[in-house]
PDB file of N, CA and C in Angstrom:
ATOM      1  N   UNK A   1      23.082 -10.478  16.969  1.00  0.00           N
ATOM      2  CA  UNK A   1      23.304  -9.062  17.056  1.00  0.00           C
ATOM      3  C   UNK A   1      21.971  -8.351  17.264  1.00  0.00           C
ATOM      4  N   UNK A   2      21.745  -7.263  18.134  1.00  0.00           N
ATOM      5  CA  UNK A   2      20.869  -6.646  18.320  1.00  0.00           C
ATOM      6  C   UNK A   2      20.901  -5.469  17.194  1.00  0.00           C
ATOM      7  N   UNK A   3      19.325  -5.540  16.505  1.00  0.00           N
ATOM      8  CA  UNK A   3      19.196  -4.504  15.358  1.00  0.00           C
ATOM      9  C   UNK A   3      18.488  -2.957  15.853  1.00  0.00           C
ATOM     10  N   UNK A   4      18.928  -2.326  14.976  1.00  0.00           N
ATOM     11  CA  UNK A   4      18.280  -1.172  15.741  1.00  0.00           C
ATOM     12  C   UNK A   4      16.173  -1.312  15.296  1.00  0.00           C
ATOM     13  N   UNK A   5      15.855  -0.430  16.394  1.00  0.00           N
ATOM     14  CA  UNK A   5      14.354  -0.852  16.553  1.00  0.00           C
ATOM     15  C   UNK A   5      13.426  -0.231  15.146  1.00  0.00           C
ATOM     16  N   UNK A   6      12.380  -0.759  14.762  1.00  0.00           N
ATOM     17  CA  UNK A   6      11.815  -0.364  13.939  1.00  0.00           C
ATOM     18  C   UNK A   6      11.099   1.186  14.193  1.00  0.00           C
ATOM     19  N   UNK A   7      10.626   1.423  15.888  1.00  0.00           N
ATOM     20  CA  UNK A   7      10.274   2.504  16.369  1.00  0.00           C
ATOM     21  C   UNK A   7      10.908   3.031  17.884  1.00  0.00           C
ATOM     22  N   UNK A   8      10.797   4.084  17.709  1.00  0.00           N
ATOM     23  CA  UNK A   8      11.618   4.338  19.230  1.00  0.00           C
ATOM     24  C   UNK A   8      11.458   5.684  19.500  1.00  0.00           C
ATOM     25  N   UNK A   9      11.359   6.215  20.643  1.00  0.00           N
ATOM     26  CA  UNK A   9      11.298   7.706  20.895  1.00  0.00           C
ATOM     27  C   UNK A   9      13.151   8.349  21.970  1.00  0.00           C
ATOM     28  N   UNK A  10      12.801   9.752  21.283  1.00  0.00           N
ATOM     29  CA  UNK A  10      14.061  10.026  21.460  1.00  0.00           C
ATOM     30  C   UNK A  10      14.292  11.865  21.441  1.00  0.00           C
ATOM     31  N   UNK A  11      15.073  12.024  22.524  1.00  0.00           N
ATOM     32  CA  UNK A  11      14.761  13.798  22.520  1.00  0.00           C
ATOM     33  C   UNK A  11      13.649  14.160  22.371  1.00  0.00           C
ATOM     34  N   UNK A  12      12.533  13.784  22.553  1.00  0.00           N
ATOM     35  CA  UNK A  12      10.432  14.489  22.541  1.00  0.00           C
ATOM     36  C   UNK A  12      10.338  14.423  20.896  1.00  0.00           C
ATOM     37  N   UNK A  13      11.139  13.203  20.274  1.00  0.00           N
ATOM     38  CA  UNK A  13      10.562  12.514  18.926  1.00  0.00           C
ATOM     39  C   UNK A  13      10.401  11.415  18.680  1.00  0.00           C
ATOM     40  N   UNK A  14       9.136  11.040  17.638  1.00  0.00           N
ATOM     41  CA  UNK A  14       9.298   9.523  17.612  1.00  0.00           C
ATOM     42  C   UNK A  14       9.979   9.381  16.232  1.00  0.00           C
ATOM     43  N   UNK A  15      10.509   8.540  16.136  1.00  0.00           N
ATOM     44  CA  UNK A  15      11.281   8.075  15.006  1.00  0.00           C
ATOM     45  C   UNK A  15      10.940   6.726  14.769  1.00  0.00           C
ATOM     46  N   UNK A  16      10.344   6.435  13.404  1.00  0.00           N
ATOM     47  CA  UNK A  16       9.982   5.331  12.373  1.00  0.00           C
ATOM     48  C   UNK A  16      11.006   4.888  11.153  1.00  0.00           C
ATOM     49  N   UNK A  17      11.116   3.666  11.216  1.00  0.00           N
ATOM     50  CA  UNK A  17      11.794   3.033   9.882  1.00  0.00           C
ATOM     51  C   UNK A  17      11.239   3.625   8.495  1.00  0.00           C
ATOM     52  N   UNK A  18      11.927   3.936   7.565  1.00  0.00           N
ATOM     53  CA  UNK A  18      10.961   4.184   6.450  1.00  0.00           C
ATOM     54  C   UNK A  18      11.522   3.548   5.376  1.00  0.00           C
ATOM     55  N   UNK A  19      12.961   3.102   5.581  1.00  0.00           N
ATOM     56  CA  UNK A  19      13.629   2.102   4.496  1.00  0.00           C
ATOM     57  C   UNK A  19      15.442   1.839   4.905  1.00  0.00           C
ATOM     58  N   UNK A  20      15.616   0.569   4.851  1.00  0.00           N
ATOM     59  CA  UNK A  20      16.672   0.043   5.455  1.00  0.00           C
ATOM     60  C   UNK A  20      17.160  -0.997   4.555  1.00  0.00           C
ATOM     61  N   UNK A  21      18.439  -0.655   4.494  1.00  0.00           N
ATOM     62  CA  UNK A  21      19.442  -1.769   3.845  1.00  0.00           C
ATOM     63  C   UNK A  21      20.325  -2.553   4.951  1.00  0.00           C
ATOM     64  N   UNK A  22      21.314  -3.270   4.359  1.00  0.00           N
ATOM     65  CA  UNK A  22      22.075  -4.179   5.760  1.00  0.00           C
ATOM     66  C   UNK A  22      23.287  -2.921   6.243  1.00  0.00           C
ATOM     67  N   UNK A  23      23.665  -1.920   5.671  1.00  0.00           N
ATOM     68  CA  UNK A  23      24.510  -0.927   6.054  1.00  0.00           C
ATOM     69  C   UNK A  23      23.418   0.371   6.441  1.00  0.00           C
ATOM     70  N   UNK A  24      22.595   0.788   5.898  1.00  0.00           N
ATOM     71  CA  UNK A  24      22.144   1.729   5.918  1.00  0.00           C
ATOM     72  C   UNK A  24      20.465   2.103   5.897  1.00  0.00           C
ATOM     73  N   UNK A  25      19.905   2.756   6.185  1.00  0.00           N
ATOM     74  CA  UNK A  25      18.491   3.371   6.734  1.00  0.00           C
ATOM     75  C   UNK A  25      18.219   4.527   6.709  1.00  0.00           C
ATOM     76  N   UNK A  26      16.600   4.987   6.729  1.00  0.00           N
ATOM     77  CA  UNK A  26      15.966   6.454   6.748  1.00  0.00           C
ATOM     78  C   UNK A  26      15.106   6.108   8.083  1.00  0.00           C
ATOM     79  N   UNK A  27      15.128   7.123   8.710  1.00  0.00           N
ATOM     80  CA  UNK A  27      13.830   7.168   9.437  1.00  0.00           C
ATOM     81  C   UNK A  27      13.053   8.521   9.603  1.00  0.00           C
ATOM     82  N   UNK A  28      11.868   8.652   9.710  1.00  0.00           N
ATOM     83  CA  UNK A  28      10.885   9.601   9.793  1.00  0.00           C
ATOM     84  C   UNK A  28      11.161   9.871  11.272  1.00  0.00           C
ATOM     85  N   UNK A  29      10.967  11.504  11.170  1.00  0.00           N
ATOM     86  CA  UNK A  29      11.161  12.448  12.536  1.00  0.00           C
ATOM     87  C   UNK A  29       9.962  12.669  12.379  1.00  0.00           C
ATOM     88  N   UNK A  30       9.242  12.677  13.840  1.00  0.00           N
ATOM     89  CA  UNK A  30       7.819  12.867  13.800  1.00  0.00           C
ATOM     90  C   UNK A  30       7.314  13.934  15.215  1.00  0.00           C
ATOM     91  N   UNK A  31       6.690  14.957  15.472  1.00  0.00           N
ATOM     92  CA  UNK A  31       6.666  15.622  16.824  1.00  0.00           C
ATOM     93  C   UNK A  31       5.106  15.889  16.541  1.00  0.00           C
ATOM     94  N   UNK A  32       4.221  15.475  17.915  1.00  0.00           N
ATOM     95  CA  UNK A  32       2.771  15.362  17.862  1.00  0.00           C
ATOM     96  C   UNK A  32       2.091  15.042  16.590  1.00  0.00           C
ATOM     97  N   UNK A  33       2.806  13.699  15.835  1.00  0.00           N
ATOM     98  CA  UNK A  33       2.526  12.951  14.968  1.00  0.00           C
ATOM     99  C   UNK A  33       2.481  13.811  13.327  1.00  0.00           C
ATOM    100  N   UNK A  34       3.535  14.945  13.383  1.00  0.00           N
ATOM    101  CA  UNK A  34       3.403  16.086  12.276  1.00  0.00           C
ATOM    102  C   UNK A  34       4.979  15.186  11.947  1.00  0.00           C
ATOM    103  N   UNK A  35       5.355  14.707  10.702  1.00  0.00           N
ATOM    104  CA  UNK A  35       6.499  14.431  10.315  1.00  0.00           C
ATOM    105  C   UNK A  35       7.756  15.732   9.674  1.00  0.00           C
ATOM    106  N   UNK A  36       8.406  16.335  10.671  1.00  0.00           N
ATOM    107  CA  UNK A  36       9.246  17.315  10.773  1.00  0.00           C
ATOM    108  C   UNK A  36      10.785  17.376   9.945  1.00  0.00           C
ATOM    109  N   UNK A  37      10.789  15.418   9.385  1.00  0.00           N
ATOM    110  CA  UNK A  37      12.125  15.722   9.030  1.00  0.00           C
ATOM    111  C   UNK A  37      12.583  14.087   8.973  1.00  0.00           C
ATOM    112  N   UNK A  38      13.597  13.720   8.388  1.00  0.00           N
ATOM    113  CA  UNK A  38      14.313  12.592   7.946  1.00  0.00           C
ATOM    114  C   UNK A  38      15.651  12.730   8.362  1.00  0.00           C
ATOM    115  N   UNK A  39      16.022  11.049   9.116  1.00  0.00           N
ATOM    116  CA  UNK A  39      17.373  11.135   8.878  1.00  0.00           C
ATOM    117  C   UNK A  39      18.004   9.743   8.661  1.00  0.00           C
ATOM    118  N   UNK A  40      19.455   9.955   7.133  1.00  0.00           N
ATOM    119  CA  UNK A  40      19.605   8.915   7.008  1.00  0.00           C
ATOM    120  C   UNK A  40      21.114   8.484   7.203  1.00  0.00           C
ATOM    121  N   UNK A  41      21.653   7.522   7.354  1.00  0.00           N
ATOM    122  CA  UNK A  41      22.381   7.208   7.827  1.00  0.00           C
ATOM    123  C   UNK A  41      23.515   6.219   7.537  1.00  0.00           C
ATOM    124  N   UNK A  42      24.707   5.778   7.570  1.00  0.00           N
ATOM    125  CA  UNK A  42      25.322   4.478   7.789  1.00  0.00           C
ATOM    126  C   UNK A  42      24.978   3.332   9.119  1.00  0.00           C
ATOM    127  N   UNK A  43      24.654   2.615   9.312  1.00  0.00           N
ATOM    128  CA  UNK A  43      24.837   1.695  10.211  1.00  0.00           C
ATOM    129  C   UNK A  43      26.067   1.495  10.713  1.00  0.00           C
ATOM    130  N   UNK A  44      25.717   2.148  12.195  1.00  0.00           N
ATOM    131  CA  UNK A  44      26.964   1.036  13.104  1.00  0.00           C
ATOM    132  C   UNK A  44      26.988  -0.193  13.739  1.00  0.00           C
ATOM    133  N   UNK A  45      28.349  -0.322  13.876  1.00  0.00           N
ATOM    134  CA  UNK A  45      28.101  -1.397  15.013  1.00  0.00           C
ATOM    135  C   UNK A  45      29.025  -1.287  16.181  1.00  0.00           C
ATOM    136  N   UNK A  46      27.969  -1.019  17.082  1.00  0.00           N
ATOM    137  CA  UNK A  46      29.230  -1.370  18.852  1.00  0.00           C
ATOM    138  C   UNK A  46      29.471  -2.944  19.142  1.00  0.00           C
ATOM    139  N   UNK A  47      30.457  -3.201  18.641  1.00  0.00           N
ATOM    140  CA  UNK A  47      30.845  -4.187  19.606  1.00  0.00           C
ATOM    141  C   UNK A  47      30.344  -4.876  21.090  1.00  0.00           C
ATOM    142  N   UNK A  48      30.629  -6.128  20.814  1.00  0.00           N
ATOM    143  CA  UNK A  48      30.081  -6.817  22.488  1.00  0.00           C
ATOM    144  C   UNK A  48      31.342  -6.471  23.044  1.00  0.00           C
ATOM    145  N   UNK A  49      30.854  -6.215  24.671  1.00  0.00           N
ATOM    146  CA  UNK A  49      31.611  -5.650  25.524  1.00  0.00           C
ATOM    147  C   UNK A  49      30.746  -6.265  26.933  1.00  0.00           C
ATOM    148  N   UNK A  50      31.569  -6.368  27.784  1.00  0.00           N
ATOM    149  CA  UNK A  50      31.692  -6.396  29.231  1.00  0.00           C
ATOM    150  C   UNK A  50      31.041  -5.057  29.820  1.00  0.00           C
ATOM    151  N   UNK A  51      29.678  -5.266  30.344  1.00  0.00           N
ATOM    152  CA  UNK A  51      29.110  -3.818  30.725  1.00  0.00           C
ATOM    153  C   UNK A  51      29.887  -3.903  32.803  1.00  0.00           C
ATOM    154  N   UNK A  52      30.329  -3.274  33.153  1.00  0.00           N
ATOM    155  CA  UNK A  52      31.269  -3.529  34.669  1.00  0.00           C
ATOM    156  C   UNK A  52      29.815  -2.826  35.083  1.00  0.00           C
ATOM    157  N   UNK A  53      28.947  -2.188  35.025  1.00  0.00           N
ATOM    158  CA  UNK A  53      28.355  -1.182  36.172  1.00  0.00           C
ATOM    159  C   UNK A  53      26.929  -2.340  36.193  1.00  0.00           C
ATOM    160  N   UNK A  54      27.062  -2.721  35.174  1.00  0.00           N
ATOM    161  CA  UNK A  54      25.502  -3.758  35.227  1.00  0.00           C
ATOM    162  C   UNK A  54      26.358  -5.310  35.260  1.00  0.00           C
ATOM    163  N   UNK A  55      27.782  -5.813  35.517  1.00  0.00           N
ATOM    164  CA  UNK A  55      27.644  -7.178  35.295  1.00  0.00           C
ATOM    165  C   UNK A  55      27.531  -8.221  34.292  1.00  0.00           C
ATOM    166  N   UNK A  56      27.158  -7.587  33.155  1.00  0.00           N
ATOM    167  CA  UNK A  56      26.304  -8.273  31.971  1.00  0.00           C
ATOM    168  C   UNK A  56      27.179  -8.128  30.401  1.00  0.00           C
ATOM    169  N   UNK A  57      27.025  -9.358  30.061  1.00  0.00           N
ATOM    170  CA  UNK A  57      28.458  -9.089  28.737  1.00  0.00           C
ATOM    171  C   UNK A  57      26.917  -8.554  27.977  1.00  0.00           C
ATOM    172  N   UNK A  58      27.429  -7.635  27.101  1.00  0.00           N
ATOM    173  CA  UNK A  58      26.174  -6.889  26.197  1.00  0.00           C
ATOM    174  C   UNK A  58      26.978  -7.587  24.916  1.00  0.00           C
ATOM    175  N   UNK A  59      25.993  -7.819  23.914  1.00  0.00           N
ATOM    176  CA  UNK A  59      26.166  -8.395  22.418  1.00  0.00           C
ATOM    177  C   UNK A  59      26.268  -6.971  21.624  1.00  0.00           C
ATOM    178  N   UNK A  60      26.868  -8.121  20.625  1.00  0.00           N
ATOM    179  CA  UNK A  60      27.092  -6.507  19.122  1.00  0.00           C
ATOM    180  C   UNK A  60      25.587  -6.251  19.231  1.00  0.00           C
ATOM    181  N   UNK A  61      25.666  -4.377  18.415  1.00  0.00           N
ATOM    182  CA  UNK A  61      24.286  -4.384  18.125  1.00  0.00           C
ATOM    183  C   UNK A  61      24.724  -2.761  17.344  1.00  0.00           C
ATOM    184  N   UNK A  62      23.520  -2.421  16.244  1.00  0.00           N
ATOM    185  CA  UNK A  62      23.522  -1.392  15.816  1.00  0.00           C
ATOM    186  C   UNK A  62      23.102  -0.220  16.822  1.00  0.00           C
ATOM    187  N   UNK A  63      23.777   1.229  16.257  1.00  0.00           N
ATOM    188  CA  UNK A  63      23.388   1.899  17.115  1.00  0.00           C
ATOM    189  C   UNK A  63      22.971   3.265  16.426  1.00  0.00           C
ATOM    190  N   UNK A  64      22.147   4.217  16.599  1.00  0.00           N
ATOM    191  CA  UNK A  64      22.139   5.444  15.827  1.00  0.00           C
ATOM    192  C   UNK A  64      22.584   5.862  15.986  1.00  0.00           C
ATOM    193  N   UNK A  65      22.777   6.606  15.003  1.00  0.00           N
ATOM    194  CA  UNK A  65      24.453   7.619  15.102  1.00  0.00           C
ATOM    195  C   UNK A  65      23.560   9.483  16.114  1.00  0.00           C
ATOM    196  N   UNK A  66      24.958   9.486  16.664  1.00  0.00           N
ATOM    197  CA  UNK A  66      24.470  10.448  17.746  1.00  0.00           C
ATOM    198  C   UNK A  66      24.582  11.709  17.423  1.00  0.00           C
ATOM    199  N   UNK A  67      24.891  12.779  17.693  1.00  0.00           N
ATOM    200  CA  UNK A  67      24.808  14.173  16.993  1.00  0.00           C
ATOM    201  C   UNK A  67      25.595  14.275  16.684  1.00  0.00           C
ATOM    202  N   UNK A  68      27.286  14.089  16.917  1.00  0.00           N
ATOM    203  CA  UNK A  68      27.940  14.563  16.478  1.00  0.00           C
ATOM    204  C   UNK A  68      28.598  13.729  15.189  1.00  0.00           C
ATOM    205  N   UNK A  69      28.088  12.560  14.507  1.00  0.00           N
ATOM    206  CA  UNK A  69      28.122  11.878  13.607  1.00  0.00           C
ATOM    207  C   UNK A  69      27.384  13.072  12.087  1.00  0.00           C
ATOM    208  N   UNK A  70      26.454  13.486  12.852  1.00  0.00           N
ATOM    209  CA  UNK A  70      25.239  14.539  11.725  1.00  0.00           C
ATOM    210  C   UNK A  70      26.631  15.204  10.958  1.00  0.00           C
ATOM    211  N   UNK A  71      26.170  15.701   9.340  1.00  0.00           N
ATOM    212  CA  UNK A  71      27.105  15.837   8.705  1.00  0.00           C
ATOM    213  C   UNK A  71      28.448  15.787   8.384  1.00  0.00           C
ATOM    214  N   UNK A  72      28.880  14.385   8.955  1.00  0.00           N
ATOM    215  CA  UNK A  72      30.118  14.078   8.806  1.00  0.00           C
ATOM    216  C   UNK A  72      30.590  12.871   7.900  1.00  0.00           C
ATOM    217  N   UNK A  73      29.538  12.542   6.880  1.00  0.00           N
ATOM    218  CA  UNK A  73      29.796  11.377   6.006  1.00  0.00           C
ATOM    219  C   UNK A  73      29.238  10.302   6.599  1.00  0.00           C
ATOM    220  N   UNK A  74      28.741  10.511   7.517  1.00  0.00           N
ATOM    221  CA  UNK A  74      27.484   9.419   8.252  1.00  0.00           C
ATOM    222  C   UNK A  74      26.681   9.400   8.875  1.00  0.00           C
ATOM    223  N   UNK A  75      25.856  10.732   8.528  1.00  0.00           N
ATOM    224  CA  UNK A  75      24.793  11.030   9.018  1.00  0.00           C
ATOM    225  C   UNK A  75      23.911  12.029   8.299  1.00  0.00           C
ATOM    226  N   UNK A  76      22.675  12.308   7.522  1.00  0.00           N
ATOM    227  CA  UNK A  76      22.522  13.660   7.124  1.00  0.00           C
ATOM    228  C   UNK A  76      20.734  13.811   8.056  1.00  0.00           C
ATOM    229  N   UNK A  77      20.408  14.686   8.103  1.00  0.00           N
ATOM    230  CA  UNK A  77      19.394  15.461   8.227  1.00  0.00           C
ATOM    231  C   UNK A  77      18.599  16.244   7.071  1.00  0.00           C
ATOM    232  N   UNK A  78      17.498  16.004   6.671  1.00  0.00           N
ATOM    233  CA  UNK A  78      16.741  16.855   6.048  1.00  0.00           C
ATOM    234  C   UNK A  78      14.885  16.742   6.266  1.00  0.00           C
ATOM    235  N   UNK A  79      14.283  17.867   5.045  1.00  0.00           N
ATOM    236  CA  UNK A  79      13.098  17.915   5.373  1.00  0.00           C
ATOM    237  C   UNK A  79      12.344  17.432   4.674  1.00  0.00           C
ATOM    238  N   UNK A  80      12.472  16.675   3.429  1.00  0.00           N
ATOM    239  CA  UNK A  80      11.699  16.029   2.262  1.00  0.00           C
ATOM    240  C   UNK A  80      12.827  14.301   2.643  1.00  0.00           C
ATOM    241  N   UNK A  81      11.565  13.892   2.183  1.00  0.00           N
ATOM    242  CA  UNK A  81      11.943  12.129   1.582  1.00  0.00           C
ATOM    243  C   UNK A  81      12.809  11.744   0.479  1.00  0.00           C
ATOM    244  N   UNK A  82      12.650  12.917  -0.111  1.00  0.00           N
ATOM    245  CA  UNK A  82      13.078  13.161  -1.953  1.00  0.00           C
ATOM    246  C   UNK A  82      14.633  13.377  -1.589  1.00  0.00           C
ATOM    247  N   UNK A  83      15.058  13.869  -1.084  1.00  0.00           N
ATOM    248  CA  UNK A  83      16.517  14.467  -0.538  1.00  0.00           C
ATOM    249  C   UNK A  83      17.120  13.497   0.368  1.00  0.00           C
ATOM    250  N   UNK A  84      15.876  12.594   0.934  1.00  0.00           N
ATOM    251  CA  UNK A  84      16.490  11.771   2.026  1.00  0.00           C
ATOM    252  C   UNK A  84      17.079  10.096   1.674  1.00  0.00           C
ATOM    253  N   UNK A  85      15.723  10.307   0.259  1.00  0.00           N
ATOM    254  CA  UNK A  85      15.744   8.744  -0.511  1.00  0.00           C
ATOM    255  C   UNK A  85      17.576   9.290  -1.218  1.00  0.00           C
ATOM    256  N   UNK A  86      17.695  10.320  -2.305  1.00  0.00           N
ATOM    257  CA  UNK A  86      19.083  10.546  -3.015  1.00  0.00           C
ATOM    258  C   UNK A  86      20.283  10.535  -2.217  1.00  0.00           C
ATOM    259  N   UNK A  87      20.546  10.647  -0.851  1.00  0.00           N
ATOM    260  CA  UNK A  87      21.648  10.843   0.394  1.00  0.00           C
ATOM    261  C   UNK A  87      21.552   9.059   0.209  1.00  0.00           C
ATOM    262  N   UNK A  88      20.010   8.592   0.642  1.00  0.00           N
ATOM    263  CA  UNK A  88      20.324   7.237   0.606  1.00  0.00           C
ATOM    264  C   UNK A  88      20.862   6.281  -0.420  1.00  0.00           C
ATOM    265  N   UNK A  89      20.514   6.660  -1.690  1.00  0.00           N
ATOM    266  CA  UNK A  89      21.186   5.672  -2.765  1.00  0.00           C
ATOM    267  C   UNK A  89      22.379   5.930  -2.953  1.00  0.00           C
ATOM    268  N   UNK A  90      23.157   6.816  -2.122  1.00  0.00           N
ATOM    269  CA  UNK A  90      24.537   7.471  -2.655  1.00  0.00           C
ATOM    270  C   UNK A  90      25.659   6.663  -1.433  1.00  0.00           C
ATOM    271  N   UNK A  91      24.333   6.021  -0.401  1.00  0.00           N
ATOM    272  CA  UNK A  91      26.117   5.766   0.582  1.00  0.00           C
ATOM    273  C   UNK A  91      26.141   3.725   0.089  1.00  0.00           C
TER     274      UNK A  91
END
């Protein structure tokens, strides 16, 4: 299974691991290396699937949850670690 990346950029942010379980994770929001914000999460998983436009069977793999996941019981947003670590021990 493909895991999600330890670093990665995304919308003009970089986003860092800052603590991960086998369901769940924080990562640091970062913009011109100023850390703006946390977000933590459930882990998904997409399924392997048959990609038709590339040919290529793609494997399971985690995926970040996309915007419209944000406050819906699997996703939160905030601006301290402190708020981000308590969201995390709770899922």
């Amino acid at each position: 299974m493909r895991r999600l990346p330890e670093e990665f950029v995304r919308n003009g942010f970089r986003y860092n691991l800052v603590r991960r379980a086998e369901n769940k994770a924080i990562y640091s929001q970062t913009f011109r290396n100023i850390v703006v914000g946390y977000e933590v999460f459930k882990i998904r998983i997409m399924r392997a699937r048959f990609n038709k436009v590339f040919e290529v069977d793609e494997p399971d793999q985690e995926r970040y949850p996309c915007n419209e996941d944000f406050g819906r019981h699997k996703a939160w947003s905030t601006f301290t670690l402190e708020e981000a670590l308590a969201w995390y021990q709770e899922l």
